[in-house]
C-alpha atoms as a PDB file:
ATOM      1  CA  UNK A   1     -12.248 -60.646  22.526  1.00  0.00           C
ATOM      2  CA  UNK A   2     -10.530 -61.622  25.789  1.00  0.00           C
ATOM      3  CA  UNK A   3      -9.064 -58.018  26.826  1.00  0.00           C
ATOM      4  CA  UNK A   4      -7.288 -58.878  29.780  1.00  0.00           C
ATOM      5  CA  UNK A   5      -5.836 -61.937  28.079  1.00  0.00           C
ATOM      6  CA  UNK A   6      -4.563 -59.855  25.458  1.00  0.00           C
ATOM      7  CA  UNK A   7      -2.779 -57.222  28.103  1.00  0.00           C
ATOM      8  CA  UNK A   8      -1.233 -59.929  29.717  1.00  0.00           C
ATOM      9  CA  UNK A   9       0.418 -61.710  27.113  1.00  0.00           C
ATOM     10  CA  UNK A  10       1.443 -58.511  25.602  1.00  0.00           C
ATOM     11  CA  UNK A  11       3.229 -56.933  28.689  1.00  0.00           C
ATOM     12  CA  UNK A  12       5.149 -60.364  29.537  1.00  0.00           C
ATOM     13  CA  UNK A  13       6.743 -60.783  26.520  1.00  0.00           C
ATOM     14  CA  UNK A  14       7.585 -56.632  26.631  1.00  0.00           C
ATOM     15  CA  UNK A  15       9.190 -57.129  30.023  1.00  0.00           C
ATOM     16  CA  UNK A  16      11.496 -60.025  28.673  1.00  0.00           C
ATOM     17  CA  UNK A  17      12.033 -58.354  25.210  1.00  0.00           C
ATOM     18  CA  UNK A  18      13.028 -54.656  26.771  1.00  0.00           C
ATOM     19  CA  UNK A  19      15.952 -55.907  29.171  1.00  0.00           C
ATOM     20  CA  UNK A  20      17.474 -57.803  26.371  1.00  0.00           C
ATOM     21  CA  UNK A  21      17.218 -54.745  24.036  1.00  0.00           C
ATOM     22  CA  UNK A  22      19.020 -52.811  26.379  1.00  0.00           C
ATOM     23  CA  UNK A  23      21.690 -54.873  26.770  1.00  0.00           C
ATOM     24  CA  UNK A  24      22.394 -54.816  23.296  1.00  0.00           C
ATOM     25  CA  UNK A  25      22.002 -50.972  23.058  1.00  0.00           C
ATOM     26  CA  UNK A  26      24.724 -51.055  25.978  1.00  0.00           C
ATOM     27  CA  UNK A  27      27.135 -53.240  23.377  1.00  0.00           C
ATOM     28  CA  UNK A  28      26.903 -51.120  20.687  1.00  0.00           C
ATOM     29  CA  UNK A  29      27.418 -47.749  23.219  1.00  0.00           C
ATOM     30  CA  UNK A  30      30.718 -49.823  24.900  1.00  0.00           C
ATOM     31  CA  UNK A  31      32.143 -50.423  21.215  1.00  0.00           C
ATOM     32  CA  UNK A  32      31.311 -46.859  19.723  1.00  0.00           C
ATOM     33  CA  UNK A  33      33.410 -45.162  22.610  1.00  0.00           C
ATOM     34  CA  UNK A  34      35.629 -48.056  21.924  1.00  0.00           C
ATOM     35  CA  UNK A  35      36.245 -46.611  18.627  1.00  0.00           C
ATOM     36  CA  UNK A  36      35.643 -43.518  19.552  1.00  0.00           C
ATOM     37  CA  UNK A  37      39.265 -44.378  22.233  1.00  0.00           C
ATOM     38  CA  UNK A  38      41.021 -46.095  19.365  1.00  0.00           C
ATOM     39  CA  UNK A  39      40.906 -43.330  16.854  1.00  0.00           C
ATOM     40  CA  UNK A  40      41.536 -40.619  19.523  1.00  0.00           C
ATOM     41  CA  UNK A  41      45.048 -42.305  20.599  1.00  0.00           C
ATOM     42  CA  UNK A  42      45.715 -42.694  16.814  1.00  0.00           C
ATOM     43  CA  UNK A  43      48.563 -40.231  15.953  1.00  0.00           C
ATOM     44  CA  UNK A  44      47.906 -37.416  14.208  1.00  0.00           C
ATOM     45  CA  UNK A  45      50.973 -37.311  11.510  1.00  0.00           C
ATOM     46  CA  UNK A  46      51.047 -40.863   9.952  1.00  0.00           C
ATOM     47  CA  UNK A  47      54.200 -42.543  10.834  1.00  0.00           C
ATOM     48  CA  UNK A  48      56.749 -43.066   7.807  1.00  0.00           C
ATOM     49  CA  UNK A  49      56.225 -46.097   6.160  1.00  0.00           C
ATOM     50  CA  UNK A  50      58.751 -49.140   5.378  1.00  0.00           C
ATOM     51  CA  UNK A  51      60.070 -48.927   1.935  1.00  0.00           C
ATOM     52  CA  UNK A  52      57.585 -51.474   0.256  1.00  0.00           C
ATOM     53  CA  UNK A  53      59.004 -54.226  -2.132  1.00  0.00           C
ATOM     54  CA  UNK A  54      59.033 -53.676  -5.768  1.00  0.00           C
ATOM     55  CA  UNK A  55      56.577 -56.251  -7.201  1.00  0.00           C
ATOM     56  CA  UNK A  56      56.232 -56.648 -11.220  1.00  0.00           C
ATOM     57  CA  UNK A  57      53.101 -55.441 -12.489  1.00  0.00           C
ATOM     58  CA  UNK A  58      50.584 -57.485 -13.230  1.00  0.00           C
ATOM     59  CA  UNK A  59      49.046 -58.661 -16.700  1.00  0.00           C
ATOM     60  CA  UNK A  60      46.023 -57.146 -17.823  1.00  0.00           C
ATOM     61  CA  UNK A  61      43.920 -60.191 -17.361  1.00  0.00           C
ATOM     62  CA  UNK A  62      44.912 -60.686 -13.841  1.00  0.00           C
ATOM     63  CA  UNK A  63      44.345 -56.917 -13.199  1.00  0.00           C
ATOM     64  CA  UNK A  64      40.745 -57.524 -14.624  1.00  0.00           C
ATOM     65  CA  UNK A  65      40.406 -60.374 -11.767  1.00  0.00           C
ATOM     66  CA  UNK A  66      37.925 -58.908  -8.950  1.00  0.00           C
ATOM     67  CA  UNK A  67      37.448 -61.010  -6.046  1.00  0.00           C
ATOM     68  CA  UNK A  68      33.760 -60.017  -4.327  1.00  0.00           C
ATOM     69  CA  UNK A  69      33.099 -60.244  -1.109  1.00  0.00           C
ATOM     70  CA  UNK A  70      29.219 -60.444   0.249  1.00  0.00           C
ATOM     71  CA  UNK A  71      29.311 -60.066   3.981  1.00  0.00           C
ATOM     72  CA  UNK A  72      25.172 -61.381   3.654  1.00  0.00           C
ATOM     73  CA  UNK A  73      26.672 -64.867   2.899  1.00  0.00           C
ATOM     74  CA  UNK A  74      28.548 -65.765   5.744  1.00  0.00           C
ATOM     75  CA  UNK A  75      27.363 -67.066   9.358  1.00  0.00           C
ATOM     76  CA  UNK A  76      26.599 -65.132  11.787  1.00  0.00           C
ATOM     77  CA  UNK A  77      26.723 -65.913  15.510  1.00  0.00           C
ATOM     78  CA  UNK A  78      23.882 -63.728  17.749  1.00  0.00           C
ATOM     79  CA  UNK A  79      24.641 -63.517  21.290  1.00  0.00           C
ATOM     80  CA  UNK A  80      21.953 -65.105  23.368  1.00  0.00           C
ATOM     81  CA  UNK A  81      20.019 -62.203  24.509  1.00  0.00           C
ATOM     82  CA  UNK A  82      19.534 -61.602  20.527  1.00  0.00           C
ATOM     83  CA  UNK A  83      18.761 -65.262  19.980  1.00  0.00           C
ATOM     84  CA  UNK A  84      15.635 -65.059  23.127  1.00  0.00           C
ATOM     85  CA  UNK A  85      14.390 -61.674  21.294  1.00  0.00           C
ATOM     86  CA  UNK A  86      14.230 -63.322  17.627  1.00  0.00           C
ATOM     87  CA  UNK A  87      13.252 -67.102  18.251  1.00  0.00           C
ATOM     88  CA  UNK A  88      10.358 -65.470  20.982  1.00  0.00           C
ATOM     89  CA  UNK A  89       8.984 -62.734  18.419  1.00  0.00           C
ATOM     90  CA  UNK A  90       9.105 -64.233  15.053  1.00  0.00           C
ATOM     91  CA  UNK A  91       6.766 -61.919  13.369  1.00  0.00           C
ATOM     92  CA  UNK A  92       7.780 -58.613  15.065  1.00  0.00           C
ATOM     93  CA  UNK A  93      11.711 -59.625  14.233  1.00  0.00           C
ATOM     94  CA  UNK A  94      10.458 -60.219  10.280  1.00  0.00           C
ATOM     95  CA  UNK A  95       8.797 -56.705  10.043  1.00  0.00           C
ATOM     96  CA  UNK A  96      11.217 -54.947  12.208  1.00  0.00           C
ATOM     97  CA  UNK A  97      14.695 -56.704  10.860  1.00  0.00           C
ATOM     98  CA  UNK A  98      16.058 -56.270  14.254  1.00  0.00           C
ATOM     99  CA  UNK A  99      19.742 -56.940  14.669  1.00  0.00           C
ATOM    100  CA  UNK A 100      19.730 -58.366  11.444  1.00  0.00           C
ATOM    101  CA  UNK A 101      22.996 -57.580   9.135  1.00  0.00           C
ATOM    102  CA  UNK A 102      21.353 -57.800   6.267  1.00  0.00           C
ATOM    103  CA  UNK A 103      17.656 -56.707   7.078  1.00  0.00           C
ATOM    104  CA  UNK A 104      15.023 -57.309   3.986  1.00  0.00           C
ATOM    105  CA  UNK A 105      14.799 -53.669   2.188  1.00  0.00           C
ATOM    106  CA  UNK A 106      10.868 -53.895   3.251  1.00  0.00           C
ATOM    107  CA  UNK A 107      11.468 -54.457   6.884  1.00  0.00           C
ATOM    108  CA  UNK A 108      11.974 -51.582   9.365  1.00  0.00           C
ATOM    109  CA  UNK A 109      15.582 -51.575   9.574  1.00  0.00           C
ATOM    110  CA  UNK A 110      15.992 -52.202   5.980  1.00  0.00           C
ATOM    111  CA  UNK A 111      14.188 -49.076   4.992  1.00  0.00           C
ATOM    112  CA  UNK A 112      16.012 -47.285   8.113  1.00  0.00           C
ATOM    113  CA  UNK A 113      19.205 -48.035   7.005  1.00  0.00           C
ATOM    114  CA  UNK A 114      19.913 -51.010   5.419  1.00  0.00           C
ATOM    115  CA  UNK A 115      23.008 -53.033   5.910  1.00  0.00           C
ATOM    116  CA  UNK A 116      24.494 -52.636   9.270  1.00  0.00           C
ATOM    117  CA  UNK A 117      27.984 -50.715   9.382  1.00  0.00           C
ATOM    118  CA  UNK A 118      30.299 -51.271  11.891  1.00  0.00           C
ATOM    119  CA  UNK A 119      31.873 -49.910  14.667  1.00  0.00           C
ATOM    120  CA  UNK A 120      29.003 -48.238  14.932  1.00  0.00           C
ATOM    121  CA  UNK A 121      28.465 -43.924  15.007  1.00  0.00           C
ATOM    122  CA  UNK A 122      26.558 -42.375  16.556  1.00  0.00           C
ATOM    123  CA  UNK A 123      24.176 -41.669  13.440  1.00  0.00           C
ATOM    124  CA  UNK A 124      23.897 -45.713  13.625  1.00  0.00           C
ATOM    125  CA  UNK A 125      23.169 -45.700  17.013  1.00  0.00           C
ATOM    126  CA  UNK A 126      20.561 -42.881  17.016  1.00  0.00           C
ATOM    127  CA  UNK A 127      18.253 -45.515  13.567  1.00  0.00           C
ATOM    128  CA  UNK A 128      19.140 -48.468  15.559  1.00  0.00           C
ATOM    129  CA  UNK A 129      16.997 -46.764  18.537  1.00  0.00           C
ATOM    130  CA  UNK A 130      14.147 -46.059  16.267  1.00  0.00           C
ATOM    131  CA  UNK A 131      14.396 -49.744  15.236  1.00  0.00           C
ATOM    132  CA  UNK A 132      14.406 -50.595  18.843  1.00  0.00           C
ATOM    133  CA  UNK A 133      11.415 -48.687  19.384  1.00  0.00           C
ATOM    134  CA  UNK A 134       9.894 -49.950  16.313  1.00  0.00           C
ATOM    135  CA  UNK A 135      10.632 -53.333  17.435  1.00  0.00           C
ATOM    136  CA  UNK A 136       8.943 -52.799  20.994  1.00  0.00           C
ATOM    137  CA  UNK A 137       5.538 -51.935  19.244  1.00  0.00           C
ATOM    138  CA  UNK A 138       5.570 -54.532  16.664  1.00  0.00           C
ATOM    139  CA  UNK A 139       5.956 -57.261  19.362  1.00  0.00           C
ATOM    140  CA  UNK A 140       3.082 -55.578  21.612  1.00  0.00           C
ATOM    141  CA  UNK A 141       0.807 -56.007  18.945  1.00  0.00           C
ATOM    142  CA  UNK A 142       1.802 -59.414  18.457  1.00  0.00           C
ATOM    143  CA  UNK A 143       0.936 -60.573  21.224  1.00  0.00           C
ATOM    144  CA  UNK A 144      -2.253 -58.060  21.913  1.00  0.00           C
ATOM    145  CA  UNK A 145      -3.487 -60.026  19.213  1.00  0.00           C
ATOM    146  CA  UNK A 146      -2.534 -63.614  20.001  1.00  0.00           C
ATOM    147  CA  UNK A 147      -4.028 -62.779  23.422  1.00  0.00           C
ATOM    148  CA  UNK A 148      -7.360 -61.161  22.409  1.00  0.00           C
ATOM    149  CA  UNK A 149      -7.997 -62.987  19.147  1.00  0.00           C
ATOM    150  CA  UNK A 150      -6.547 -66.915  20.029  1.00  0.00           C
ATOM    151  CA  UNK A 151      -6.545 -69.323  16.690  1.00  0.00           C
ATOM    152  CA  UNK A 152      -6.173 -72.209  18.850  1.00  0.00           C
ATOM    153  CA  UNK A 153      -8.584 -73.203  21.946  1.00  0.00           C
ATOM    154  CA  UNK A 154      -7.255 -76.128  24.108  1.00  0.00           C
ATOM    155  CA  UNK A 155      -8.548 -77.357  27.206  1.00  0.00           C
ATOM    156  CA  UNK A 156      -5.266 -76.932  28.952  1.00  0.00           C
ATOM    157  CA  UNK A 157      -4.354 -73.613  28.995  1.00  0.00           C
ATOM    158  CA  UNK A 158      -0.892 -74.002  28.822  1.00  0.00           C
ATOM    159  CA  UNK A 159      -0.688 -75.843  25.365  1.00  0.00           C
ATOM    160  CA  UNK A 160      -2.403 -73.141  23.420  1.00  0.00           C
ATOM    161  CA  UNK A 161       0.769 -71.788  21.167  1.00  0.00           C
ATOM    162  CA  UNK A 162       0.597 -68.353  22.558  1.00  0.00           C
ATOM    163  CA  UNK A 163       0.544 -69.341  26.006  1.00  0.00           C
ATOM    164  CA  UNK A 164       3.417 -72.122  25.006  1.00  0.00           C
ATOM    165  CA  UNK A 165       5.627 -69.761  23.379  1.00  0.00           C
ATOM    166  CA  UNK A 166       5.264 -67.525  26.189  1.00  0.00           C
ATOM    167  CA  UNK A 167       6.538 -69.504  28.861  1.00  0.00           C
ATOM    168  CA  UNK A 168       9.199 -70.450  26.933  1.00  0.00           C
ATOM    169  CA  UNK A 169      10.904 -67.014  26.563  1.00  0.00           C
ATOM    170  CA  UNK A 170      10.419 -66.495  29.802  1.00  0.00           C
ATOM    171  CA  UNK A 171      12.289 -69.344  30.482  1.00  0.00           C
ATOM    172  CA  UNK A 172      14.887 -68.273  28.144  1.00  0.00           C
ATOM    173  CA  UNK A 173      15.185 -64.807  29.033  1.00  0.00           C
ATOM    174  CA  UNK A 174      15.809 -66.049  33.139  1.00  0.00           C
ATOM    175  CA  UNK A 175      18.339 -67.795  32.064  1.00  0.00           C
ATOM    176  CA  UNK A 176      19.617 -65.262  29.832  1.00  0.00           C
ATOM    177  CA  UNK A 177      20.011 -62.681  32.098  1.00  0.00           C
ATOM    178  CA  UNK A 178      22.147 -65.642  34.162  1.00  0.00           C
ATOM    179  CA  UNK A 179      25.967 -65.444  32.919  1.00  0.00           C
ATOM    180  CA  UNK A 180      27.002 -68.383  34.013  1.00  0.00           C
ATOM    181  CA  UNK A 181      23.924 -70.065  32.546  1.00  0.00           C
ATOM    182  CA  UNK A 182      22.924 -67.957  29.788  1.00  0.00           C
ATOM    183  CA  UNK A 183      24.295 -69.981  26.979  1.00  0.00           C
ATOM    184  CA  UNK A 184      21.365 -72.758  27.691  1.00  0.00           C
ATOM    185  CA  UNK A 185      18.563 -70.094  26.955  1.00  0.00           C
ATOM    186  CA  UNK A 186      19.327 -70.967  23.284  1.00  0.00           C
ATOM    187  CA  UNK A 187      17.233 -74.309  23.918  1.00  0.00           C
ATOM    188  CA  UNK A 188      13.575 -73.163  24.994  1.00  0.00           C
ATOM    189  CA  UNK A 189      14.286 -70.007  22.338  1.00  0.00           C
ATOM    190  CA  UNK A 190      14.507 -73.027  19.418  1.00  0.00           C
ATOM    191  CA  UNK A 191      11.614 -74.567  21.211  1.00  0.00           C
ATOM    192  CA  UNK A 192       9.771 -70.945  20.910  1.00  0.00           C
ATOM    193  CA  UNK A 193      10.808 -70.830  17.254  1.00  0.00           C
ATOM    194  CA  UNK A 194       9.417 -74.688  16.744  1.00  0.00           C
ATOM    195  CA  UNK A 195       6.585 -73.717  17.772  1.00  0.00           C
ATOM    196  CA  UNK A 196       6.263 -70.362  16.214  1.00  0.00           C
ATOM    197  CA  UNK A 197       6.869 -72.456  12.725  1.00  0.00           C
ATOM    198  CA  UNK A 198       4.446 -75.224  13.457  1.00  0.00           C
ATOM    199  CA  UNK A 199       1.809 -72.635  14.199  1.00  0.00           C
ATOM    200  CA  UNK A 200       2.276 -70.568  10.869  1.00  0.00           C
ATOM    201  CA  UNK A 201       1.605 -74.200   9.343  1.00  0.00           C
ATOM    202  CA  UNK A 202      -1.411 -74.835  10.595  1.00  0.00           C
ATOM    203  CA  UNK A 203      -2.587 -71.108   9.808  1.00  0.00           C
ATOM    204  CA  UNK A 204      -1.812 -72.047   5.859  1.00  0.00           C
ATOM    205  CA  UNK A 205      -3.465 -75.588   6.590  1.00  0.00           C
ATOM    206  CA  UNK A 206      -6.239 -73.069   7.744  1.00  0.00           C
ATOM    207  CA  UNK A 207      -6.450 -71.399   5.049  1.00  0.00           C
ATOM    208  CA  UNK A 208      -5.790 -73.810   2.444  1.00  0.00           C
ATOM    209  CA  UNK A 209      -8.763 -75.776   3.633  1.00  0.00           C
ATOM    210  CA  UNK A 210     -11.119 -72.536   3.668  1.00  0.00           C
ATOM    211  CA  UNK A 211     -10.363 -72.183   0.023  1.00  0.00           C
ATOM    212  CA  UNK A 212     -10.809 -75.733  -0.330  1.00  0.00           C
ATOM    213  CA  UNK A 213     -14.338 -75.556   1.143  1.00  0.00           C
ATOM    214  CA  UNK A 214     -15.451 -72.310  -0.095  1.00  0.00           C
ATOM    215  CA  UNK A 215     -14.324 -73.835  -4.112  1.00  0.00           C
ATOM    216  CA  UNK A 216     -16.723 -76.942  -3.201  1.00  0.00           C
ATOM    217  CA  UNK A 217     -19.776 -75.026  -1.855  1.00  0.00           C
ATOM    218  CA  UNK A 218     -19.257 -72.808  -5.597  1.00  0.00           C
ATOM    219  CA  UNK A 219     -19.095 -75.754  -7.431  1.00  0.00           C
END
């Protein structure tokens, strides 16, 4: 078990994960005293309202009509500093459910608090730390792990996946914290996330062919 391998790996990937957390911490702060502005200057006697157009009522069948609306369906669009976090720590972002609107009910934030509300209070803000946190040691044992206990021995260091995957959110988080720049991160994150996939393949082809052998030695 390579120790120092292990440390190193596992405080990299910390020191680009934390800055982008915090950023993200920062937007939800900025739009909770947002809301916090908006409903202060509301007035406190509603005004009168317009006299409102008499429309004929409607059939029973049409009244039956509901029209749902499941806010998990549609597209969502992460800001970059998200994107790095996600794409760079695959596993830690499916057990944590990090940023996520509609977080698995097993992950962290699903069993935290489930869908996301928004603007967000400051109860929000107070479980989205404790993801946050949660998040933080879920990706240091990640990569304690990948470090001490590699899957993968190359001759060239840098093309063993964990080594790979690193240097690519470094990459991406550099040019992340960049504003003029930081839309490009999203390229080595994908690359990250390639590579994250491709290596979860070859741990089923792995295991698929230790079954396989194990089933032929039986037989």
């Amino acid at each position: 078990m390579n120790w120092r391998r292990a440390l190193l790996l596992a405080g990299i990937n910390l020191a680009v994960a934390v800055p982008m957390i915090w950023m993200m911490e920062a937007r939800d702060q900025q739009n909770a005293l947002t809301s916090e502005e908006i409903m202060a200057k509301a007035p406190n006697v509603a005004a009168p309202k317009p006299p409102q157009p008499v429309t004929p009522e409607a059939s029973p069948e049409q009244a039956e009509q509901t029209v749902s609306f499941n806010p998990c369906s549609i597209w969502v669009h992460y800001p970059v500093q998200v994107v790095v976090v996600q794409s760079a720590d695959m596993p830690s972002l499916l057990l944590s459910g990090w940023e996520d609107d509609c977080p698995p009910h097993w992950s962290l934030a699903g069993r935290l608090r489930g869908n996301r509300s928004w603007p967000p209070t400051p109860l929000w803000m107070e479980t989205q730390r404790k993801i946050d946190a949660g998040l933080c040691l879920f990706i240091a044992i990640q990569w304690f792990l990948m470090g001490a206990l590699p899957l993968v021995r190359t001759r060239k260091r840098w093309a063993e996946p964990g080594v790979f995957i690193t240097a690519c959110s470094v990459l991406a988080g550099a040019i992340a914290m960049t504003p003029v720049i930081d839309g490009l991160a999203r390229l080595p994150a994908s690359i990250a996330m390639l590579t994250w996939i491709l290596w979860f393949g070859f741990l089923v082809g792995k295991a698929l062919q230790f079954v396989w052998r194990r089933r032929t030695i039986v037989s």
